[in-house]
C-alpha atoms as a PDB file:
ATOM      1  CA  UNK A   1       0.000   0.000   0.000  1.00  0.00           C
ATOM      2  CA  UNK A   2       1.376   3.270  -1.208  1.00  0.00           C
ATOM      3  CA  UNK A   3       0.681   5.972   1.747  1.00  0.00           C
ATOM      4  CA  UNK A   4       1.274   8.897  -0.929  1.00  0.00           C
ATOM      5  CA  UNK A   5      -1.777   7.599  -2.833  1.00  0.00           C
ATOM      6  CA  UNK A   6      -3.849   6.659   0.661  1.00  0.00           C
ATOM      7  CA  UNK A   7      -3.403  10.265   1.243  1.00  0.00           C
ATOM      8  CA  UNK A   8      -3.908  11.797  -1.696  1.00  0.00           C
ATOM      9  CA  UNK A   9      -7.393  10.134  -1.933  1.00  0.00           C
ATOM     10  CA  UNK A  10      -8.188  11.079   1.909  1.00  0.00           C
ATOM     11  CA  UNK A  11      -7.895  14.532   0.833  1.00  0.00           C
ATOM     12  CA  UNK A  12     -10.163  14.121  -2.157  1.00  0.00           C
ATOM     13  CA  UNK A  13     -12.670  12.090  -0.195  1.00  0.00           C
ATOM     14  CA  UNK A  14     -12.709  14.884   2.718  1.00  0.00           C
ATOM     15  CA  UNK A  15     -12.810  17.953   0.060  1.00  0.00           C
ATOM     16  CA  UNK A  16     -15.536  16.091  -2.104  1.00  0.00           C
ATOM     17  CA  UNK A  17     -17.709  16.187   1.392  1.00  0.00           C
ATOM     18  CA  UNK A  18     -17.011  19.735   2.063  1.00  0.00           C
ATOM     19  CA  UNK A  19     -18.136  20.595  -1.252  1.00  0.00           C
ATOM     20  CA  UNK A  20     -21.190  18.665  -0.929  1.00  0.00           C
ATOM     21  CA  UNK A  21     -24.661  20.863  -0.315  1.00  0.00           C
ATOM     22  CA  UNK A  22     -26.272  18.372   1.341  1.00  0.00           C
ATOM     23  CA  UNK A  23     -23.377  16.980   3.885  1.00  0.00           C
ATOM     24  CA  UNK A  24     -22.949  20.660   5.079  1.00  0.00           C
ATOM     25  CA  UNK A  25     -26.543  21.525   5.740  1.00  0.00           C
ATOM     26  CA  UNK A  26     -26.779  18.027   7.817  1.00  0.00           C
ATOM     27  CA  UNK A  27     -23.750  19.412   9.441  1.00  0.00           C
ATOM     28  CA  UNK A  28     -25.423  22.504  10.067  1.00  0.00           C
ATOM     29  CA  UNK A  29     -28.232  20.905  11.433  1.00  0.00           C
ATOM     30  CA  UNK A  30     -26.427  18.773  13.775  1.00  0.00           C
ATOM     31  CA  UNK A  31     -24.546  21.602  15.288  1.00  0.00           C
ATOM     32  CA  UNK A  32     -27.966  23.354  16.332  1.00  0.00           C
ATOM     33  CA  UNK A  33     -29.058  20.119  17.758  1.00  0.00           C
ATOM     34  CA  UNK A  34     -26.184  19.788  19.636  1.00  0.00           C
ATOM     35  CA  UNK A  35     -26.377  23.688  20.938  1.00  0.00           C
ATOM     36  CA  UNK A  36     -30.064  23.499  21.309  1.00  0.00           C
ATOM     37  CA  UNK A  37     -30.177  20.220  23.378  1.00  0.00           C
ATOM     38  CA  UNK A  38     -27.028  21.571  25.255  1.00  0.00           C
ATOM     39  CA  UNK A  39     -28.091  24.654  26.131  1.00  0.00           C
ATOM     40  CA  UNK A  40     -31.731  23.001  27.858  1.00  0.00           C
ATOM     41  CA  UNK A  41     -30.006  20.569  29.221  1.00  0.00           C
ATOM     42  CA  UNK A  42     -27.448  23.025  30.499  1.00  0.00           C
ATOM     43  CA  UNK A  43     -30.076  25.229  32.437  1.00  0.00           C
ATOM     44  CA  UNK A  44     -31.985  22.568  33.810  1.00  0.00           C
ATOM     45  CA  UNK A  45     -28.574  20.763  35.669  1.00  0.00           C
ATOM     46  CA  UNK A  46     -27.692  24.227  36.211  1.00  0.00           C
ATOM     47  CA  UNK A  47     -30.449  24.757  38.426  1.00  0.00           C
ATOM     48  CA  UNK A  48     -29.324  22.281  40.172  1.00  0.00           C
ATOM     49  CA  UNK A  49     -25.471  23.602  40.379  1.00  0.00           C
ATOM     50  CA  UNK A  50     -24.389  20.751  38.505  1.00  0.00           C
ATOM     51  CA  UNK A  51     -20.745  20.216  37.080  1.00  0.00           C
ATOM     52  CA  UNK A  52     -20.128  21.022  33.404  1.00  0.00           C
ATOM     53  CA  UNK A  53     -19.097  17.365  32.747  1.00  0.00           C
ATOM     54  CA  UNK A  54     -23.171  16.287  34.005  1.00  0.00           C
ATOM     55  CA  UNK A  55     -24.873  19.456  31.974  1.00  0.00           C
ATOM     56  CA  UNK A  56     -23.446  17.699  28.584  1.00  0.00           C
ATOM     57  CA  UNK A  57     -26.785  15.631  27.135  1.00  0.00           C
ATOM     58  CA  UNK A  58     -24.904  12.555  26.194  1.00  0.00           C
ATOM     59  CA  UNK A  59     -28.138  11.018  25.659  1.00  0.00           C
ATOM     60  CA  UNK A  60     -28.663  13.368  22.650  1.00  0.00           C
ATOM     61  CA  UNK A  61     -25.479  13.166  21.323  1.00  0.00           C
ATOM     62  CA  UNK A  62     -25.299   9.255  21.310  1.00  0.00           C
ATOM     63  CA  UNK A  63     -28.550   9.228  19.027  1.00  0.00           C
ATOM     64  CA  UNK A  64     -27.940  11.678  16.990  1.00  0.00           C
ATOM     65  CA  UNK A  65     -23.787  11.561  16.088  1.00  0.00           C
ATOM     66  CA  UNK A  66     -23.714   8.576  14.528  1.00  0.00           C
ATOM     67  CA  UNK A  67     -25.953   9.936  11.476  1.00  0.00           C
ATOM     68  CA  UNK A  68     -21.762  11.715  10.516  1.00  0.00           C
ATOM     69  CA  UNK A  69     -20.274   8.227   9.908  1.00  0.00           C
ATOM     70  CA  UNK A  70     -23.505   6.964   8.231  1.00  0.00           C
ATOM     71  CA  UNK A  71     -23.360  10.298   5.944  1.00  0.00           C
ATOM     72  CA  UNK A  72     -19.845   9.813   5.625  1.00  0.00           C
ATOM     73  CA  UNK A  73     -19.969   6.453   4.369  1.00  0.00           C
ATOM     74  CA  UNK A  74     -23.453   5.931   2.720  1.00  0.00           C
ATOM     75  CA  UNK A  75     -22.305   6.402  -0.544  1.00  0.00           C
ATOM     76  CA  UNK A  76     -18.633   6.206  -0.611  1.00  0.00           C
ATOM     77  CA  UNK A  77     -18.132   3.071  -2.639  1.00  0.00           C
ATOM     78  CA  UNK A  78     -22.096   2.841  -4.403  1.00  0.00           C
ATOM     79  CA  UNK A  79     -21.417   6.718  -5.481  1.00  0.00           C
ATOM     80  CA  UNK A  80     -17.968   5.645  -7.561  1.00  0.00           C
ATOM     81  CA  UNK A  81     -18.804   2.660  -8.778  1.00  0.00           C
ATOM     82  CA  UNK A  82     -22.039   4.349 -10.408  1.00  0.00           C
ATOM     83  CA  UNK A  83     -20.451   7.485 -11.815  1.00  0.00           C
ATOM     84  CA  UNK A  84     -17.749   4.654 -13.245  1.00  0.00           C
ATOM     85  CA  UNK A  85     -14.412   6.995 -11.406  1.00  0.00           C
ATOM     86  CA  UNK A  86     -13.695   3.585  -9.418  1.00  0.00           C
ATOM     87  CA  UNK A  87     -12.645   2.167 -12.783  1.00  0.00           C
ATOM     88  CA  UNK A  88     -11.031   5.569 -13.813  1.00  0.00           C
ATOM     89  CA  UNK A  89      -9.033   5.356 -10.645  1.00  0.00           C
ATOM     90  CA  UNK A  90      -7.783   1.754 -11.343  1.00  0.00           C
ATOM     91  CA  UNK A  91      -6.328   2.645 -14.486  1.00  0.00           C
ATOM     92  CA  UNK A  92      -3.908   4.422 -12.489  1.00  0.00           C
ATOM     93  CA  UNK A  93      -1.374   2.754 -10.354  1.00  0.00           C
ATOM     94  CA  UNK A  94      -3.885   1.991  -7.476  1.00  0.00           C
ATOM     95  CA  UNK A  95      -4.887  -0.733  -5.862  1.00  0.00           C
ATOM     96  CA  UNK A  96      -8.004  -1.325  -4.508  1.00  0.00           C
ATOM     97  CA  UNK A  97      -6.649  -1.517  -1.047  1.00  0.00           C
ATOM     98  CA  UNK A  98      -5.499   2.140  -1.454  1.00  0.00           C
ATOM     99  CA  UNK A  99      -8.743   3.517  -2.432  1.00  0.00           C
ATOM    100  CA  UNK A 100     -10.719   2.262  -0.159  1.00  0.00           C
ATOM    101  CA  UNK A 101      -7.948   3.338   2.973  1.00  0.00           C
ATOM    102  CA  UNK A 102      -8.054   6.382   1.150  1.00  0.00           C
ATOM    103  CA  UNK A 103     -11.547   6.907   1.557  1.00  0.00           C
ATOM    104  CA  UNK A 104     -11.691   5.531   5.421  1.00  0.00           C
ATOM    105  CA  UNK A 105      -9.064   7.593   6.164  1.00  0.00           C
ATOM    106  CA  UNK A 106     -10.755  11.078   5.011  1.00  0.00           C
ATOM    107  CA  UNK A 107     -13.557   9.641   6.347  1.00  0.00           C
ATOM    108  CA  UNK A 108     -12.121   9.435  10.124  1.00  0.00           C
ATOM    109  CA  UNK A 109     -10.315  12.309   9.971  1.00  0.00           C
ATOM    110  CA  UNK A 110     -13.044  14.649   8.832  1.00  0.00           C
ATOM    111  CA  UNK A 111     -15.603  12.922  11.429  1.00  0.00           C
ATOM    112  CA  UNK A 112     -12.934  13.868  14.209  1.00  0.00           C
ATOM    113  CA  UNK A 113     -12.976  17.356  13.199  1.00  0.00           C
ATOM    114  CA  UNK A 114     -16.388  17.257  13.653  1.00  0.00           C
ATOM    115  CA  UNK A 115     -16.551  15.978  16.825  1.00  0.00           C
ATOM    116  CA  UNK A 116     -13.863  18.092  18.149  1.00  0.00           C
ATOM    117  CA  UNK A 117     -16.031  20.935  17.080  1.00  0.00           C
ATOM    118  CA  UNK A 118     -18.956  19.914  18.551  1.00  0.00           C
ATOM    119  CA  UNK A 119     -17.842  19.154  22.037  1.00  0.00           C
ATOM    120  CA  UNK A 120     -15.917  22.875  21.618  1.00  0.00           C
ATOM    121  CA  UNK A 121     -19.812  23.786  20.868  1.00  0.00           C
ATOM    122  CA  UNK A 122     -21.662  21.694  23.668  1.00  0.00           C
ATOM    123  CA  UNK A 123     -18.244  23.124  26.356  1.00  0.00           C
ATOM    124  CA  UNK A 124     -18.567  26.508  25.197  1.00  0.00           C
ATOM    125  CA  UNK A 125     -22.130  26.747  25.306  1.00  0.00           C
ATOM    126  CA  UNK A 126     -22.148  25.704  29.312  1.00  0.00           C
ATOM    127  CA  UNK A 127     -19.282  28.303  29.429  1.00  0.00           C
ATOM    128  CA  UNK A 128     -20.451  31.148  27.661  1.00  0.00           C
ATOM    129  CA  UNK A 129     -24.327  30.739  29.033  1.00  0.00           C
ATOM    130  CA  UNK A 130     -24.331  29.085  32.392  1.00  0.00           C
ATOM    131  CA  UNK A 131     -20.601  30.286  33.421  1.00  0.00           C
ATOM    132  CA  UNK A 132     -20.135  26.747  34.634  1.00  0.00           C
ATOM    133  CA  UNK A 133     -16.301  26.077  35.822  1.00  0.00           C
ATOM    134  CA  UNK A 134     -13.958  24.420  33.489  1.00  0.00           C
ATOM    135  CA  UNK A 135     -11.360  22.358  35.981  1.00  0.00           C
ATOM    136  CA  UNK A 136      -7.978  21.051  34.906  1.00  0.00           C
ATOM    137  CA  UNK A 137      -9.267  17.503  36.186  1.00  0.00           C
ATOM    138  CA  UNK A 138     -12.414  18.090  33.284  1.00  0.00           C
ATOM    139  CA  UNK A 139      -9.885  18.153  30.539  1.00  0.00           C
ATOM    140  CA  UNK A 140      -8.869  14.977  30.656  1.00  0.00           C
ATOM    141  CA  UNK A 141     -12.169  13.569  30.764  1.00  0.00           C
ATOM    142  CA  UNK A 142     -13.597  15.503  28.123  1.00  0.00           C
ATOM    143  CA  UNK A 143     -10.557  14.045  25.654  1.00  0.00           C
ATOM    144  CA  UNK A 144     -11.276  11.209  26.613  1.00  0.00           C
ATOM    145  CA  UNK A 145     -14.872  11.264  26.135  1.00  0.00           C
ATOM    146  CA  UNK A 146     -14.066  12.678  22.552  1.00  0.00           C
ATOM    147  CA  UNK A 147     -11.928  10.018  21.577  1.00  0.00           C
ATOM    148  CA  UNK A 148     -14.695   7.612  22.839  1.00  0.00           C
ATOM    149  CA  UNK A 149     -17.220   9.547  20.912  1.00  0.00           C
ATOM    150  CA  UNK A 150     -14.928   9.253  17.651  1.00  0.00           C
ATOM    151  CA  UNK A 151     -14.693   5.399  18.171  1.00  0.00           C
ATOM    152  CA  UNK A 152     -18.452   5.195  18.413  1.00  0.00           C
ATOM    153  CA  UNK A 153     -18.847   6.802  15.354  1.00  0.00           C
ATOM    154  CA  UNK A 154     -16.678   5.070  13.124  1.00  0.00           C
ATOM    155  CA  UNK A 155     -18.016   1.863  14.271  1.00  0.00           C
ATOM    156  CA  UNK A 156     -21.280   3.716  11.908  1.00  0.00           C
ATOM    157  CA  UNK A 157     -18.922   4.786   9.497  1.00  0.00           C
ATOM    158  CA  UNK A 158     -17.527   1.108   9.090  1.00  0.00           C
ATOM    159  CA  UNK A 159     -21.424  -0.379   9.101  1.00  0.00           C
ATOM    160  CA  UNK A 160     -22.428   2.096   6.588  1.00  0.00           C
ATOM    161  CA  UNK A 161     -19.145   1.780   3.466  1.00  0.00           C
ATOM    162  CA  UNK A 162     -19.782  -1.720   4.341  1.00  0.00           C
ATOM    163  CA  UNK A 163     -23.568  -1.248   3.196  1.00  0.00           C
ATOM    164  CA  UNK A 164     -21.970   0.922   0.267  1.00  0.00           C
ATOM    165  CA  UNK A 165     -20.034  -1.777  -0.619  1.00  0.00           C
ATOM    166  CA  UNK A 166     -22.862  -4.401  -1.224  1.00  0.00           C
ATOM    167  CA  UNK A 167     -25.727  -2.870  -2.813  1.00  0.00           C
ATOM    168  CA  UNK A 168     -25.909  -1.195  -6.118  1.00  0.00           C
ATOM    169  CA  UNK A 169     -27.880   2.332  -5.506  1.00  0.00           C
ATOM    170  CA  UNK A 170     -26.761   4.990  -3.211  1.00  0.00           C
ATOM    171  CA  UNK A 171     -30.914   5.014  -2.259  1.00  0.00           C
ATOM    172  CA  UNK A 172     -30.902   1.797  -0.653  1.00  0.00           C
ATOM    173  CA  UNK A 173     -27.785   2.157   1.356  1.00  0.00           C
ATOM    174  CA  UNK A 174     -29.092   5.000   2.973  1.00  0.00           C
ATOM    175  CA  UNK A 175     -32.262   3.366   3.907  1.00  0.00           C
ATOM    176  CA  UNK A 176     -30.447   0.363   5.179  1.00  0.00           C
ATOM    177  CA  UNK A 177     -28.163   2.997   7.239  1.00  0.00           C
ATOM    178  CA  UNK A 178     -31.195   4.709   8.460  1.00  0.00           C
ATOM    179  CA  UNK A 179     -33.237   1.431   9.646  1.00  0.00           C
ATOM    180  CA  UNK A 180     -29.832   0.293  11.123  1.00  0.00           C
ATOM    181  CA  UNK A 181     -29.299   3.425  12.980  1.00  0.00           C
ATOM    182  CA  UNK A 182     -33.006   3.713  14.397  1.00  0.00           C
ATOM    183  CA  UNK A 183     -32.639   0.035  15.481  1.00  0.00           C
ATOM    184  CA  UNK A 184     -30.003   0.709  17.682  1.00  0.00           C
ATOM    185  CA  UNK A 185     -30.070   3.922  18.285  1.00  0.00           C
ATOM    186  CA  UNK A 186     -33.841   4.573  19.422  1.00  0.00           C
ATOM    187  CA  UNK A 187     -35.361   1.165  19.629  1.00  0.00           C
ATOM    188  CA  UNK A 188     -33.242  -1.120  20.472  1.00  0.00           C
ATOM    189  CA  UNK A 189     -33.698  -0.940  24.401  1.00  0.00           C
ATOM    190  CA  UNK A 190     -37.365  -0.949  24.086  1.00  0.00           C
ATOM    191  CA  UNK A 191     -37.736  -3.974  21.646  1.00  0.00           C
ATOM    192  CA  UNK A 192     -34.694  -5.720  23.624  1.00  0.00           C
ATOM    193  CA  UNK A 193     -37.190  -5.395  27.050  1.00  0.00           C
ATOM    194  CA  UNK A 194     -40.583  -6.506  25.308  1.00  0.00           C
ATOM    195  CA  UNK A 195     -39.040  -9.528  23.905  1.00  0.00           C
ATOM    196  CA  UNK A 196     -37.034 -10.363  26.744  1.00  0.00           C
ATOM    197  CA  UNK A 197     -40.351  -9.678  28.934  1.00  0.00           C
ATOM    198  CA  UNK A 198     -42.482 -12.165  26.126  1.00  0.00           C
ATOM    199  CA  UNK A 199     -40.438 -14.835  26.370  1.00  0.00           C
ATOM    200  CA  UNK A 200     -38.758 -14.910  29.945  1.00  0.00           C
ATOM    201  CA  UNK A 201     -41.563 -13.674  31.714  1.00  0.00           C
ATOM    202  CA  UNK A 202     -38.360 -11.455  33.881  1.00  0.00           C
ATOM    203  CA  UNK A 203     -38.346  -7.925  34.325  1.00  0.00           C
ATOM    204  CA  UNK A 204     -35.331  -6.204  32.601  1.00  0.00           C
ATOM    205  CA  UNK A 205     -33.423  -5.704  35.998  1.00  0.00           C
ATOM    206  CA  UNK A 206     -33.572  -9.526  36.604  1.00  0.00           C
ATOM    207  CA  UNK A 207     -33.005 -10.618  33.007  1.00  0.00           C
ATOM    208  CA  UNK A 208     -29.330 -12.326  32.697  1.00  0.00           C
ATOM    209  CA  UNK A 209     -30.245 -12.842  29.352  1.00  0.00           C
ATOM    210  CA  UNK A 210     -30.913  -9.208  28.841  1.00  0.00           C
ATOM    211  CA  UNK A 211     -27.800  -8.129  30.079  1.00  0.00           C
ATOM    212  CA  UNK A 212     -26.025 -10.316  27.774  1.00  0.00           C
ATOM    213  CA  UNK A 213     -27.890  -8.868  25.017  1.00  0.00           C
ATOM    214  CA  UNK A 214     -27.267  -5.408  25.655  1.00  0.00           C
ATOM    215  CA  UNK A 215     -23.305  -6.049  24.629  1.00  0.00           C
ATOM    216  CA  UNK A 216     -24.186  -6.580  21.121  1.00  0.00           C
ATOM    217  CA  UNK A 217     -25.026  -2.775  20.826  1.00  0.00           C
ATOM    218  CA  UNK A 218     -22.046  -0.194  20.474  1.00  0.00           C
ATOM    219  CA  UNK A 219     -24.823   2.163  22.551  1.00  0.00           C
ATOM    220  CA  UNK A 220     -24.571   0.159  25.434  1.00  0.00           C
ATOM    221  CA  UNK A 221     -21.115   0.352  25.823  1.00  0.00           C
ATOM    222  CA  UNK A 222     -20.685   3.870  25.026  1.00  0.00           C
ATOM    223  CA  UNK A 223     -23.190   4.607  27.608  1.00  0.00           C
ATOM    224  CA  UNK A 224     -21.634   2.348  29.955  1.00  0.00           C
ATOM    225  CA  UNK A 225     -18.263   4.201  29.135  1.00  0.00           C
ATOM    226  CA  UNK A 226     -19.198   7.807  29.432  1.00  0.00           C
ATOM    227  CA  UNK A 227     -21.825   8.026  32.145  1.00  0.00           C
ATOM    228  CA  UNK A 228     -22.652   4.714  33.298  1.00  0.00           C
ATOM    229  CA  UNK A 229     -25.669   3.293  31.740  1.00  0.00           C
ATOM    230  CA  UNK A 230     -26.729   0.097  30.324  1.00  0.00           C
ATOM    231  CA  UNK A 231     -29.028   1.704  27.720  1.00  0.00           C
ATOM    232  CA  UNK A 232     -29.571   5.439  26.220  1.00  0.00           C
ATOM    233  CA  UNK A 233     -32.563   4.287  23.445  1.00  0.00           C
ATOM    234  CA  UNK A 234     -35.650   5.216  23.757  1.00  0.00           C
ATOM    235  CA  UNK A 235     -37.715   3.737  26.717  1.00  0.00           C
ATOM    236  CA  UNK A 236     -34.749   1.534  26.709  1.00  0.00           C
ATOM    237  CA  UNK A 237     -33.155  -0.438  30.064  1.00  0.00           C
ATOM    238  CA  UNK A 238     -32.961   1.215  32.947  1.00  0.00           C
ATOM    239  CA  UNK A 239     -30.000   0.102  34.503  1.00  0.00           C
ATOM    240  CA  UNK A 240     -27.046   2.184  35.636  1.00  0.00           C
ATOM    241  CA  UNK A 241     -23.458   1.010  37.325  1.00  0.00           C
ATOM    242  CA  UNK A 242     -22.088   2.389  40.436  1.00  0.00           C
ATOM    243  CA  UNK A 243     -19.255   4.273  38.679  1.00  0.00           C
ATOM    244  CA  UNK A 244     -21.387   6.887  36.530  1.00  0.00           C
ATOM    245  CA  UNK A 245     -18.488   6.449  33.244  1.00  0.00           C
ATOM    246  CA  UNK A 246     -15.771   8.518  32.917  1.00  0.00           C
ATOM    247  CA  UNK A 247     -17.604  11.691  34.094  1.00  0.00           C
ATOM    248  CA  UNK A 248     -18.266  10.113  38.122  1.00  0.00           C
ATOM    249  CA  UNK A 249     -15.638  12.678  39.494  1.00  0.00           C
ATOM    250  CA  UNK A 250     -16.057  11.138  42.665  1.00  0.00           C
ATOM    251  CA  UNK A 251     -13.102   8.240  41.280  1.00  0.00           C
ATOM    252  CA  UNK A 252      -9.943   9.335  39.465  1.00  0.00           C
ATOM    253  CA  UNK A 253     -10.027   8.839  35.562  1.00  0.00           C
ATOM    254  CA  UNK A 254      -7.688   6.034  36.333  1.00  0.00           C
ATOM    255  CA  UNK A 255     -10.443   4.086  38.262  1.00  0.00           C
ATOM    256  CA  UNK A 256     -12.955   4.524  35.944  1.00  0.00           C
ATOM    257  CA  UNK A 257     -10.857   3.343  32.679  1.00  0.00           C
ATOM    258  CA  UNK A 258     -10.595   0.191  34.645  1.00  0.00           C
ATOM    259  CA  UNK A 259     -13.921  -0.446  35.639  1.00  0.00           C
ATOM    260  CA  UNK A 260     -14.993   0.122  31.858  1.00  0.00           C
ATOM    261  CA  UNK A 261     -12.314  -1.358  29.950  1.00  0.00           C
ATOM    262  CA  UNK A 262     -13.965  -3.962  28.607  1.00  0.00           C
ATOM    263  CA  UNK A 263     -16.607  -1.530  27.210  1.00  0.00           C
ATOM    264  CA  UNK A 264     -13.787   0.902  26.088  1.00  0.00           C
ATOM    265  CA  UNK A 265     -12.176  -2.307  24.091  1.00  0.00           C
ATOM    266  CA  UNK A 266     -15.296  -3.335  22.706  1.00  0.00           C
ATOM    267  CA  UNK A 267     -15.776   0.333  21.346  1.00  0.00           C
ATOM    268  CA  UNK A 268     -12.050  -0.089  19.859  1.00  0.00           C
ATOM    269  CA  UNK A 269     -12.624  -3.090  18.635  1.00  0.00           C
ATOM    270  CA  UNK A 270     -15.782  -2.947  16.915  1.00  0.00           C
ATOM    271  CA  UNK A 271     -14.077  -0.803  14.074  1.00  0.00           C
ATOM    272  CA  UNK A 272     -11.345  -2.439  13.434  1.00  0.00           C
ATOM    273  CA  UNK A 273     -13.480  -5.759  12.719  1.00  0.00           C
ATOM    274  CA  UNK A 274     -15.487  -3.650  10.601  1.00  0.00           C
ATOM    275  CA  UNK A 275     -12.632  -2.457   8.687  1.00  0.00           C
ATOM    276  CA  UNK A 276     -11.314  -5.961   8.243  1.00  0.00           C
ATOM    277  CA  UNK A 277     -14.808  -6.992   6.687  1.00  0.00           C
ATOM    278  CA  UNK A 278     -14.670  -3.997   4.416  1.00  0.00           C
ATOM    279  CA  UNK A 279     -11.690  -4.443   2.959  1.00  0.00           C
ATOM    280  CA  UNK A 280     -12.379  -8.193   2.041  1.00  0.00           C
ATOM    281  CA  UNK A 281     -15.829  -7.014   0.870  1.00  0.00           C
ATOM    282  CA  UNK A 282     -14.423  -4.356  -1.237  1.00  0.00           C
ATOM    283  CA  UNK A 283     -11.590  -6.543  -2.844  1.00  0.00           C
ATOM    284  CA  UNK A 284     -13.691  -8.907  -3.861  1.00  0.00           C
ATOM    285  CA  UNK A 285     -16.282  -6.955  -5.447  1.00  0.00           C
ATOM    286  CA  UNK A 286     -17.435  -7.201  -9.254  1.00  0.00           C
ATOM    287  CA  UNK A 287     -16.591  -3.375 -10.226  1.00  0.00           C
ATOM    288  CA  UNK A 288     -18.177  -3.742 -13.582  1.00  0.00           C
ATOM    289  CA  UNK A 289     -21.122  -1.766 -14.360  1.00  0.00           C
END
């Protein structure tokens, strides 16, 4: 793999998204969301002089960040293969491996820059509007919670060029990335309890079974990570751990990575199996039109 051509298409796969009308008003739109639901959030913990770390609505931005890697990725292999530039770029001295690094790479780097930006966004909104204190000991939790965050989402970037990869039209990926997001995203607590309820008779805090379930969701361990719960879906498990994530300042950041490490693997792990299955997707695809 040459890294000069990796590069050289993760700059053309970043620019083509910044030049695309529709990927900048959904960024748009997920910045207010993220100010909006930050800023009432914000005023009703601040009522309550709450830190800064408990006025961020993690619950609203687990549901509504992964729709970047999904719109990141949607497309990214169904979109060339249409307009026939995958075959354009293979008469050059690519290999497939390159292109499609190229376009994960672009990919990542362009969703961190979002992310980055929005936690700047959700931080300086509790600054600027509540005058909440920013502590030294925050910091470190906040970049940590933004590298978690980035991991989370690329685990929907890695579902969604997978997607891309399979089907023919850039339509049905997206509707495949949108049922898969809603799924686990918003329903899959609730539908997780019902059935579990159905055929167990249990209620979800006695359910074994149910807890075993929940660790087949990248939500649950992100929640688990960051603030301590089972389940942010909709109506989904109420369960929460002693250590509330990485943002319980009663323990040391130290304590908390190790009573979630297995959730912090999982979210580092999830990826990079999705990446494998990519790549072997995307090499052995039929490229003809």
């Amino acid at each position: 793999m040459k890294k000069n051509n990796v590069f050289v298409l993760a700059q053309k796969e970043a620019a083509d998204h910044l030049r695309d009308p529709g990927f900048l008003v959904l960024l748009a739109t997920y910045t207010a969301i993220i100010f909006a639901s930050t800023y009432m959030y914000g005023s009703m913990e601040h009522q309550n002089n709450s830190t800064l770390l408990s006025s961020i609505n993690i619950q609203m931005i687990s549901r509504f960040t992964p729709l970047i890697g999904i719109v990141l990725g949607f497309d990214a292999v169904v979109r060339e293969q249409k307009s026939g530039s995958l075959n354009v770029l293979l008469t050059h001295p690519l290999f497939r491996d390159n292109i499609l690094a190229g376009k994960l790479l672009g990919s990542m780097l362009l969703a961190a820059s979002i992310i980055i930006f929005s936690v700047f966004v959700s931080v300086g909104t509790l600054l600027i509007f509540f005058g909440l204190e920013l502590r030294e000991t925050d910091l470190l939790r906040i970049a940590a919670f933004t590298l978690l965050t980035f991991f989370y989402v690329v685990i929907f970037l890695g579902i969604a060029i997978l997607i891309s990869t399979i089907v023919k039209e850039a339509t049905d990926s997206l509707t495949y990335n949108v049922v898969i997001w809603l799924f686990i995203c918003i329903l899959f607590g609730a539908i997780l309890k019902t059935l579990v309820s159905i055929f167990t008779g249990q209620t979800p805090n006695e359910s074994v079974l149910l807890t075993h379930l929940l660790n087949l969701s990248p939500l649950h361990h992100y929640g688990e990570a960051i603030i301590g719960r089972a389940d942010l879906s909709f109506m989904g498990v109420n369960m929460e751990s002693t250590i509330g994530g990485i943002f319980d300042t009663r323990y040391s950041l130290s304590q908390c990575l190790r009573e979630f490490r297995m959730n912090i693997i999982m979210l580092i792990l999830m990826p990079v199996v999705l990446f494998i299955i990519d790549f072997i997707a995307f090499l052995r695809k039929d490229l003809t039109l």
